[in-house]
Protein backbone atom coordinates (compact mmCIF):
# COMPACT_ATOMS: atom_id res chain seq x y z
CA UNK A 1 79.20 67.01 40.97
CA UNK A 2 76.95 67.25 38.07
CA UNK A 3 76.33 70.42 35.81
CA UNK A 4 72.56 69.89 35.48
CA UNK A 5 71.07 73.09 35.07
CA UNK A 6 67.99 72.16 36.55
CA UNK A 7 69.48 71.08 39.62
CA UNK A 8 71.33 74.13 39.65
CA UNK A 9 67.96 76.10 39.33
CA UNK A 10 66.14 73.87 42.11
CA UNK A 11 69.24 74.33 44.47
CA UNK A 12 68.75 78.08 44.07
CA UNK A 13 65.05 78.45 44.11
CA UNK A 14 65.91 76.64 47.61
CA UNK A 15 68.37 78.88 48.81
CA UNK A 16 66.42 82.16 47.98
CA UNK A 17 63.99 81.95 50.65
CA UNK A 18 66.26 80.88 53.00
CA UNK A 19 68.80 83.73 51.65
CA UNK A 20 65.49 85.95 52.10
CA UNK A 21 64.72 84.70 55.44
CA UNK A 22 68.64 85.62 56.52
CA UNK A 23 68.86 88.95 55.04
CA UNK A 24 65.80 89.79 56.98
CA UNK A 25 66.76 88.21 60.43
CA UNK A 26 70.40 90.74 60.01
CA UNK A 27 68.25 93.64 58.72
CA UNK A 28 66.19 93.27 62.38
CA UNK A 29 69.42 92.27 64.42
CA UNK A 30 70.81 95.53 63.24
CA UNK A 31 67.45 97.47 63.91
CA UNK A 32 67.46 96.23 67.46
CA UNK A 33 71.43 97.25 67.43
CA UNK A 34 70.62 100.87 66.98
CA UNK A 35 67.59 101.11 69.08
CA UNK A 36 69.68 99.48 71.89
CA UNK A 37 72.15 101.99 72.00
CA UNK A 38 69.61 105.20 71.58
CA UNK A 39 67.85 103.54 74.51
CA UNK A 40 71.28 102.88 76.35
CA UNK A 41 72.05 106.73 75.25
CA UNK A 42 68.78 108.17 76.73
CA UNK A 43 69.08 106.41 79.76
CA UNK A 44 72.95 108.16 80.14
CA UNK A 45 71.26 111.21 78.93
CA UNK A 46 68.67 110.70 82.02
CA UNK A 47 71.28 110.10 84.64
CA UNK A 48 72.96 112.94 83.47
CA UNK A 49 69.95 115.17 83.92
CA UNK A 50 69.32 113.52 87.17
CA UNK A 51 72.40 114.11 88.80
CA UNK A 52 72.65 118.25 87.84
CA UNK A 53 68.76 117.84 89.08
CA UNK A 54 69.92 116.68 92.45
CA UNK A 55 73.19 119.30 92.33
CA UNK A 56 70.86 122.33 92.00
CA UNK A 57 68.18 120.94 94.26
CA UNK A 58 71.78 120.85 96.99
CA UNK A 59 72.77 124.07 95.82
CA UNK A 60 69.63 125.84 96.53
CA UNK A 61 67.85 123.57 99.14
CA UNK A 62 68.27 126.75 101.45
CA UNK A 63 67.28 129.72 99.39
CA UNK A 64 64.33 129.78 100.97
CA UNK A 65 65.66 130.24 104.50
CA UNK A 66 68.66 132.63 103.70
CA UNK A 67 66.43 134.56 101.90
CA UNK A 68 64.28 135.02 104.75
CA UNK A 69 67.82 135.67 107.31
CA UNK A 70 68.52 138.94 104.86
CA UNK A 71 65.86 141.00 106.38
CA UNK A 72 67.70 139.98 109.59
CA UNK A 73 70.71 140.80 108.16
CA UNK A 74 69.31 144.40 107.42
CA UNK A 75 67.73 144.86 111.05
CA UNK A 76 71.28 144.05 112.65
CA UNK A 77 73.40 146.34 110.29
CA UNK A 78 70.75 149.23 111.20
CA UNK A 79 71.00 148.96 114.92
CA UNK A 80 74.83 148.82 114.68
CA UNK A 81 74.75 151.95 112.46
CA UNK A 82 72.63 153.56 115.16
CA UNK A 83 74.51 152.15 118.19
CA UNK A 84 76.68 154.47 120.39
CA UNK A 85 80.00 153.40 119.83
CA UNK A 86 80.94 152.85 124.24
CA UNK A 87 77.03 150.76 123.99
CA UNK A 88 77.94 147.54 125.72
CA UNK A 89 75.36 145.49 123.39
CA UNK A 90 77.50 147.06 120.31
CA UNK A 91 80.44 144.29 120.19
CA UNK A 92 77.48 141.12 121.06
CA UNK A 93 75.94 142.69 118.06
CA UNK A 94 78.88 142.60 115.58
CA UNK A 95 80.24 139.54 116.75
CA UNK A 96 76.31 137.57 115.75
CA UNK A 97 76.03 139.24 112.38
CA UNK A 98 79.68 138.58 111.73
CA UNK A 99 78.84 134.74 112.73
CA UNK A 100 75.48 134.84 111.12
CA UNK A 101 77.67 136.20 107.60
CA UNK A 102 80.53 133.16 108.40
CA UNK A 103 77.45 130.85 108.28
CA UNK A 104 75.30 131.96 105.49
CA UNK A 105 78.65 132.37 103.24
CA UNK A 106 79.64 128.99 103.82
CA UNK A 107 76.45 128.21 102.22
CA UNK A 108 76.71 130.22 99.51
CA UNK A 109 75.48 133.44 100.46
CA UNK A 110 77.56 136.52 98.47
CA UNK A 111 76.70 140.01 99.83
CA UNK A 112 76.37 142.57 97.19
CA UNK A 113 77.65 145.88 98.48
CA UNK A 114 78.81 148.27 96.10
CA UNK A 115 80.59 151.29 97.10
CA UNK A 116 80.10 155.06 95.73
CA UNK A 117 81.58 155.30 92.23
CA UNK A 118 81.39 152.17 91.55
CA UNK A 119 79.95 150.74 87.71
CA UNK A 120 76.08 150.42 87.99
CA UNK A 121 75.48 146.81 86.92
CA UNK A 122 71.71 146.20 85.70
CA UNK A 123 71.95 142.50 86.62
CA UNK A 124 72.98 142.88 90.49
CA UNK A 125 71.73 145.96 91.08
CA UNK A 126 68.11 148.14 91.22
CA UNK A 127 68.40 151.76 90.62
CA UNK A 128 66.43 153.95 92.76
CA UNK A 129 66.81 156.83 91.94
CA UNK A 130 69.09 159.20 89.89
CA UNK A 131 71.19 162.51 90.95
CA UNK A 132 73.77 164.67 90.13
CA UNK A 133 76.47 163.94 91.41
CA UNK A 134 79.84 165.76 91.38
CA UNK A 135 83.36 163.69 91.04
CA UNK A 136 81.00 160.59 90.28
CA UNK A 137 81.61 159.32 86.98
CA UNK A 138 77.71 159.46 84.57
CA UNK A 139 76.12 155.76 85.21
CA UNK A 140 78.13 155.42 88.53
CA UNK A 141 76.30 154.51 91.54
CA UNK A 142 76.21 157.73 94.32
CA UNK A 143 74.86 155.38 97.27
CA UNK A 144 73.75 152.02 98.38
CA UNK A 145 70.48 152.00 100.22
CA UNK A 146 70.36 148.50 100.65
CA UNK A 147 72.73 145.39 100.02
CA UNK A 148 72.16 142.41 97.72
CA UNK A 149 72.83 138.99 97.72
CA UNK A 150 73.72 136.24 95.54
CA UNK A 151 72.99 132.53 96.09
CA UNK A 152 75.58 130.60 94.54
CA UNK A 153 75.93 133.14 91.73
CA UNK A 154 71.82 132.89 91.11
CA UNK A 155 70.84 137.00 92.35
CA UNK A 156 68.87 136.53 95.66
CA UNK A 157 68.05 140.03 96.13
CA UNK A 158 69.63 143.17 94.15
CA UNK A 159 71.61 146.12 95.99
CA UNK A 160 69.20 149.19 95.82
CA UNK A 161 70.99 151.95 94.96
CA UNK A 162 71.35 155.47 93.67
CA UNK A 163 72.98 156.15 90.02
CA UNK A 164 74.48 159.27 89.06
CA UNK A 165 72.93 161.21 86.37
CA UNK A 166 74.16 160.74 82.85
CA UNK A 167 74.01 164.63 81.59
């Protein structure tokens, strides 16, 4: 091997484009690295969202039809407050809303039903109106008009009730 410095300059101006041309070629691989796995992380990202898309589209597929059952539900507690207790329809009546309940809480369905001096809660319940009330603690509701329900802890319709006054 010779020490010729202009061979040694040649050899190098040689090997600098090519060094160039190398250095790029890595600087791109590793570009097309990264944007490989943000595209590989989106599309987990998007499968992700997919799959709680289809859970709550499960979950509440039949929000619709429960919440059209609850004015049902209503009707049926009525006539069984109203009912003689020897009526012969009374215990056919009990025994569908009990099955109708069995069926609407296997999918989901939570009845809201909160008894006199119970804590007024402003997210399951709509206050109607407020009274005095004696032995009921202030902010305590005095009666339930009308039961709620929750859908799969989303509120489907609030308890109406009345609050005792907070003097």
């Amino acid at each position: 091997m010779t020490n010729d410095p202009t061979q040694d300059a040649n050899a190098a101006a040689i090997d600098t484009p090519q060094f160039d041309e190398i250095e790029a070629l890595r600087a791109e691989l590793e570009q097309l690295k990264a944007q490989s796995l943000i595209e590989r992380a989106d599309l987990e990202n998007q499968r992700k969202r997919m799959t709680r898309d289809v859970d709550m589209a499960r979950k509440f597929a039949n929000e619709r039809l429960l919440g059209d059952l609850l004015p049902l539900f209503d009707s049926m507690e009525a006539g069984l407050a109203n009912a003689a207790a020897d009526d012969p329809l009374r215990a056919g009546l009990e025994l569908t809303l009990r099955q109708l309940h069995i069926i609407a809480g296997k999918n989901g369905l939570t009845e809201i039903a909160p008894a006199a001096g119970d804590a007024f809660d402003p997210e399951r319940h709509q206050a109607m109106s407020v009274v005095d009330a004696a032995g009921i603690a202030p902010g305590a509701i005095v009666q339930t008009f009308q039961k709620g329900y929750v859908l799969n802890d989303r509120l489907l319709r609030p308890a109406l009730v009345v609050v005792a006054n907070n003097d």
